[in-house]
N, C-alpha and C. Protein backbone atom coordinates (compact mmCIF):
# COMPACT_ATOMS: atom_id res chain seq x y z
N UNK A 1 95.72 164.40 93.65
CA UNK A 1 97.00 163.88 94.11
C UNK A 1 97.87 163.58 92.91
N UNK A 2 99.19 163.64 93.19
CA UNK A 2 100.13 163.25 91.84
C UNK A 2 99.97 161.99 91.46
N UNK A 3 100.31 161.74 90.94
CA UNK A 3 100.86 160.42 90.13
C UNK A 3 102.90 160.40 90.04
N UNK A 4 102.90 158.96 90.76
CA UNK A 4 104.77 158.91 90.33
C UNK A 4 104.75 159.07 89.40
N UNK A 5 106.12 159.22 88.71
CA UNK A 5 106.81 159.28 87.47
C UNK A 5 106.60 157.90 87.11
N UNK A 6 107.08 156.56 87.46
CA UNK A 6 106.63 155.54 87.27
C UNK A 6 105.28 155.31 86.73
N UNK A 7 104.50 155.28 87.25
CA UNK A 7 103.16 155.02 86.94
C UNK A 7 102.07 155.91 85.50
N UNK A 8 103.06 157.34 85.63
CA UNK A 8 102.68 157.91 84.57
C UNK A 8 103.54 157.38 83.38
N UNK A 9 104.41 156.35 83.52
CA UNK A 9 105.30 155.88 82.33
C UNK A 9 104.37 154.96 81.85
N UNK A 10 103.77 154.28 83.14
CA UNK A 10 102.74 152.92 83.14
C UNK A 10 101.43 153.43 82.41
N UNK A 11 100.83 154.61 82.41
CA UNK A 11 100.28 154.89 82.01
C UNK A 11 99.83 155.67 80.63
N UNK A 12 101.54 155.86 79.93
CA UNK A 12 101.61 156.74 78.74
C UNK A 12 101.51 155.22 77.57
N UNK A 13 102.29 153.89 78.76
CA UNK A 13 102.53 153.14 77.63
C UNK A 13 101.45 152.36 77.31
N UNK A 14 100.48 152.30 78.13
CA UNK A 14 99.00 151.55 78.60
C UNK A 14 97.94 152.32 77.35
N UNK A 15 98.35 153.56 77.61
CA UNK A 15 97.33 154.30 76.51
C UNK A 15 97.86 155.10 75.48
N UNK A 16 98.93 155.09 74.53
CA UNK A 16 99.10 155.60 73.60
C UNK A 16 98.98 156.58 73.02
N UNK A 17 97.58 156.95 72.75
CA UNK A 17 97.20 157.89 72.32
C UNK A 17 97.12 159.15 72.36
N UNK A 18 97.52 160.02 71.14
CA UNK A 18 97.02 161.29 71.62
C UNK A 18 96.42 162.11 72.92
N UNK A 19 96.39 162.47 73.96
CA UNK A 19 95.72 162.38 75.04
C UNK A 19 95.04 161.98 76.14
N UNK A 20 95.49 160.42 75.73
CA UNK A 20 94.48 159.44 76.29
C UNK A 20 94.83 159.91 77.70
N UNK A 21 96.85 159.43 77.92
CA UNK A 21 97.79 159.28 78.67
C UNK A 21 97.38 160.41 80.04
N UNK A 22 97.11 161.51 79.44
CA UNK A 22 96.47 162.56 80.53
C UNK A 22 94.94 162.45 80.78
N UNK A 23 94.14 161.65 79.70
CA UNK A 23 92.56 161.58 80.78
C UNK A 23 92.81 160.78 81.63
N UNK A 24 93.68 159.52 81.32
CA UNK A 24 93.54 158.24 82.35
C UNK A 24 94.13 158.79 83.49
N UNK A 25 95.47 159.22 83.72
CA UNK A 25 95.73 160.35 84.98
C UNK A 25 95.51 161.27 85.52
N UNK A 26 94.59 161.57 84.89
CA UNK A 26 93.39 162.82 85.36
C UNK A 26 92.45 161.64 86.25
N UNK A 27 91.61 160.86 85.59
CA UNK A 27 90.60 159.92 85.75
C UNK A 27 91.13 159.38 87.33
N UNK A 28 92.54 158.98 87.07
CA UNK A 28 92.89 158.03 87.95
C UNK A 28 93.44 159.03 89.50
N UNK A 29 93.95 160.28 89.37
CA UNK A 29 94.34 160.93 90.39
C UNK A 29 92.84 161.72 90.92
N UNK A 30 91.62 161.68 90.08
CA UNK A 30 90.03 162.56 90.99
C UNK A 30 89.69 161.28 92.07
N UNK A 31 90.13 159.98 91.15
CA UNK A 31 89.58 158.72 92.06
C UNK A 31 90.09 158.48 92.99
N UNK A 32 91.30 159.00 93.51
CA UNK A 32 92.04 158.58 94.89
C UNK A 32 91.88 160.07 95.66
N UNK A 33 91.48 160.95 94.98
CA UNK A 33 91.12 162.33 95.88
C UNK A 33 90.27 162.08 96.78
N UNK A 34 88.90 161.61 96.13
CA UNK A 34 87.96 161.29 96.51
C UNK A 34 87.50 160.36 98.16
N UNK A 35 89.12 159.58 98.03
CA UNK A 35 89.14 158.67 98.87
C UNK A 35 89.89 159.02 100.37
N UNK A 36 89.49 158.79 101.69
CA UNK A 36 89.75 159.38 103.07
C UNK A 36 91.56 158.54 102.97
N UNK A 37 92.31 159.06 102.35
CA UNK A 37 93.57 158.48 101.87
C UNK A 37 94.79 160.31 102.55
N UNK A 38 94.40 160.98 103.41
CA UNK A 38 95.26 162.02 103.76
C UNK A 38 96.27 161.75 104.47
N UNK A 39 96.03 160.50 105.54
CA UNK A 39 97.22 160.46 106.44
C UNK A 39 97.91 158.91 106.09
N UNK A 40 97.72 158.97 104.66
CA UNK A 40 98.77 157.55 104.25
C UNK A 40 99.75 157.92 103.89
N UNK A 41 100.86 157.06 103.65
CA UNK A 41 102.40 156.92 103.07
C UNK A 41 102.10 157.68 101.61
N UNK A 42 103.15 157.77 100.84
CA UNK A 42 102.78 157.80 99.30
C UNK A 42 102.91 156.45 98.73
N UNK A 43 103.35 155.44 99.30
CA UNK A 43 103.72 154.68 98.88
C UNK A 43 102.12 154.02 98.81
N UNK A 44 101.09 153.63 99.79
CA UNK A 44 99.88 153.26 99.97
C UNK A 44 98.96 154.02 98.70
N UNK A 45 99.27 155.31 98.83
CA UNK A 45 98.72 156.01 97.59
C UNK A 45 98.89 155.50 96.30
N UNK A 46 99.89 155.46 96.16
CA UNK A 46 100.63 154.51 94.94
C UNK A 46 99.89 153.66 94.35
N UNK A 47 100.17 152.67 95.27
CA UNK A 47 99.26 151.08 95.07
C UNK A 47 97.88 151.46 94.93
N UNK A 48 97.60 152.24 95.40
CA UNK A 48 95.65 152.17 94.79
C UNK A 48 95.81 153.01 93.55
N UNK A 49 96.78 153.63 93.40
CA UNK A 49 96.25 154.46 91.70
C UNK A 49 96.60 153.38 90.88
N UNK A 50 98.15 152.62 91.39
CA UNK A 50 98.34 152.03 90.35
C UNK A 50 97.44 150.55 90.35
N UNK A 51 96.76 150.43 91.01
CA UNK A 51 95.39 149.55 90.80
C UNK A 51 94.73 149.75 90.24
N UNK A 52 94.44 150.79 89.96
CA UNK A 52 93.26 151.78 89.07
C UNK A 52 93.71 151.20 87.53
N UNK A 53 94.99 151.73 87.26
CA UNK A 53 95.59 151.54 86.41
C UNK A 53 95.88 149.70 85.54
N UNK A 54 96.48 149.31 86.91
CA UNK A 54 97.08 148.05 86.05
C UNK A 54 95.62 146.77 86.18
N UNK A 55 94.90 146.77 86.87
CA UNK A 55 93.57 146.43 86.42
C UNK A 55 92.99 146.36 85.74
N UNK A 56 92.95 147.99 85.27
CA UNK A 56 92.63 148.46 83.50
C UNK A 56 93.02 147.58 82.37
N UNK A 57 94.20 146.91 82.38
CA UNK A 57 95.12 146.69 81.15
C UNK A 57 94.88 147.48 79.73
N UNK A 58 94.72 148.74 79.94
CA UNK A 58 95.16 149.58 78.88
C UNK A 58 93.64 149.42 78.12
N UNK A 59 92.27 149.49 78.66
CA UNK A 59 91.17 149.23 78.42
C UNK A 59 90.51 150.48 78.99
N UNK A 60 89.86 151.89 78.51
CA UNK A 60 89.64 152.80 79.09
C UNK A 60 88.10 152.18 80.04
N UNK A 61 87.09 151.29 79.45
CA UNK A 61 86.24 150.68 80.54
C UNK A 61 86.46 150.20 81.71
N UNK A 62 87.73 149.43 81.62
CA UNK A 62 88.05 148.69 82.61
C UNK A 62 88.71 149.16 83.51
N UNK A 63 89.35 150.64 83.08
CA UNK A 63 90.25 151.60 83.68
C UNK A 63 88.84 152.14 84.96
N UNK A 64 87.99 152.46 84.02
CA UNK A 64 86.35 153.48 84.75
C UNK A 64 85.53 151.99 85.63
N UNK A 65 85.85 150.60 85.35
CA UNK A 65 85.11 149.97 86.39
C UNK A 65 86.20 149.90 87.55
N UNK A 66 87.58 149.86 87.06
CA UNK A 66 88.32 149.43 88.45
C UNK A 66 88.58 151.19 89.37
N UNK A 67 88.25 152.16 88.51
CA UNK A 67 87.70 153.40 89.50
C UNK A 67 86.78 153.12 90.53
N UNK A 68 85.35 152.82 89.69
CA UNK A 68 84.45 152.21 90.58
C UNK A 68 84.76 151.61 91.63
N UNK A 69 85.62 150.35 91.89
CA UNK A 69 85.26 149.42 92.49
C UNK A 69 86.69 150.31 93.71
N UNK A 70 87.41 151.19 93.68
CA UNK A 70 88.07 151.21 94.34
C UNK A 70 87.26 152.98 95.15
N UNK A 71 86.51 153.50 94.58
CA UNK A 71 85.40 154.08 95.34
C UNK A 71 84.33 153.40 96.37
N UNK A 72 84.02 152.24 96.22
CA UNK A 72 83.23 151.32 96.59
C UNK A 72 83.88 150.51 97.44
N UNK A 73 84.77 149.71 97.31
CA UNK A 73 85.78 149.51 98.09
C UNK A 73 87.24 149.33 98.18
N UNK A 74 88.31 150.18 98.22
CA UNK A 74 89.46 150.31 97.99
C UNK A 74 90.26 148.77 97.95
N UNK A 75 90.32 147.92 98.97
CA UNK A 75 90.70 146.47 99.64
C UNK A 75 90.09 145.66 98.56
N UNK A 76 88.80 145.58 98.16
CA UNK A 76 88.33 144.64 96.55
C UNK A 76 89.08 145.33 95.60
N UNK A 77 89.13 146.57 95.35
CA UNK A 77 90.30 147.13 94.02
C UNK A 77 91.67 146.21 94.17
N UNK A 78 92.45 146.13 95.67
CA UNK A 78 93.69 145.85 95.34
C UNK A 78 93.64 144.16 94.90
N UNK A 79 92.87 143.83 95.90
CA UNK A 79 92.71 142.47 95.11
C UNK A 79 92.48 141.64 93.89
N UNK A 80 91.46 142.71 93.18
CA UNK A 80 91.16 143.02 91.72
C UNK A 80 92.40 142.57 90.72
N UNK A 81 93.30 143.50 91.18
CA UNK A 81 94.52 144.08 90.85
C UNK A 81 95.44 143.43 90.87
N UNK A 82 95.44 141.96 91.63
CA UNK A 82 96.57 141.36 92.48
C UNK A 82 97.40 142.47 93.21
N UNK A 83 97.10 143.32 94.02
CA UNK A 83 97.92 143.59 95.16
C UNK A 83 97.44 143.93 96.34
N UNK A 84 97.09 143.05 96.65
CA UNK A 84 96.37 142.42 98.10
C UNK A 84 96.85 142.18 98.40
N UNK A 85 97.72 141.21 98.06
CA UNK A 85 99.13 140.04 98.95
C UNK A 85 100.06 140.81 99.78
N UNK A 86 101.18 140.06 100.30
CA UNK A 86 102.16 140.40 100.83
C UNK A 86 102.98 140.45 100.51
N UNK A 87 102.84 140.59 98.67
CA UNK A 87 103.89 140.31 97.81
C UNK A 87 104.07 141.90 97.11
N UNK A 88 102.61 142.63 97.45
CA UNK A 88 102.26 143.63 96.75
C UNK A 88 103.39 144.61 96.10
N UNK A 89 104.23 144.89 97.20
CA UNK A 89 105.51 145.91 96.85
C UNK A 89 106.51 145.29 95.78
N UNK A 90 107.04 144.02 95.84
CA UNK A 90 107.53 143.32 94.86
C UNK A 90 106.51 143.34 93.37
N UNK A 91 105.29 143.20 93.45
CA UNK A 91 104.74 143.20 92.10
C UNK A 91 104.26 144.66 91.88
N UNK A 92 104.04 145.10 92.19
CA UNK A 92 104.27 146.74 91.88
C UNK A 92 105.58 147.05 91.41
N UNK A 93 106.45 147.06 91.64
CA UNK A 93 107.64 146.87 91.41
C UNK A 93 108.31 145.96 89.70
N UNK A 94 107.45 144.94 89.78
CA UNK A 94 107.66 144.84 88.43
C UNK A 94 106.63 144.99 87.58
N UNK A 95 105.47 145.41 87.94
CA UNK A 95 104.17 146.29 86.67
C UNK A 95 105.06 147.26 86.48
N UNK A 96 105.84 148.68 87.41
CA UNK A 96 105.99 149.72 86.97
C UNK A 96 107.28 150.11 87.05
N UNK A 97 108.07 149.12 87.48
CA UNK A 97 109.57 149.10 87.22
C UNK A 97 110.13 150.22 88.63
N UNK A 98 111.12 149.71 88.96
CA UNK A 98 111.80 150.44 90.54
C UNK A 98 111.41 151.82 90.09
N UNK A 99 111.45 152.37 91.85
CA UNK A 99 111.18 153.72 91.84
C UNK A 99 112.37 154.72 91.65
């Protein structure tokens, strides 16, 4: 699945490096493939990659446990993540800046 433009910004600035920027969005778009996620919004899609992601804080381990935990269970990832709430769209919104 893609990745927004957003989130791949979130993700170039998270990892720096030489290449990193494309394993972690590689990493992070096999982990939501994986997941029975076909008849959601993109917007739902969103929020679990960018859980994947902002969980991580720019930590490639922490990037590969909050994969885990959103294979295992998607609902503990967002929470992980802080976006569980009902606030979720507003703080998404300022991790990765308007769409």
């Amino acid at each position: 699945m893609d990745l927004s433009p957003r989130l791949r910004r979130r993700i170039a600035r998270d990892f720096p490096e030489p290449g990193s920027a494309e394993g972690i969005a590689d990493l992070v778009a096999s982990a939501v493939e994986s997941l029975p996620l076909a008849d959601w919004p993109p917007t739902a899609i969103e929020r679990i990659q960018a859980a994947i992601v902002i969980g991580g804080s720019g930590d490639l381990a922490r990037v590969r446990h909050m994969r885990d935990l959103a294979l295992q269970d998607w609902r503990d990832l967002l929470l992980a993540a802080d976006l569980g709430n009902q606030d979720w769209a507003r703080r998404l919104d300022a991790e990765l800046g308007l769409p």
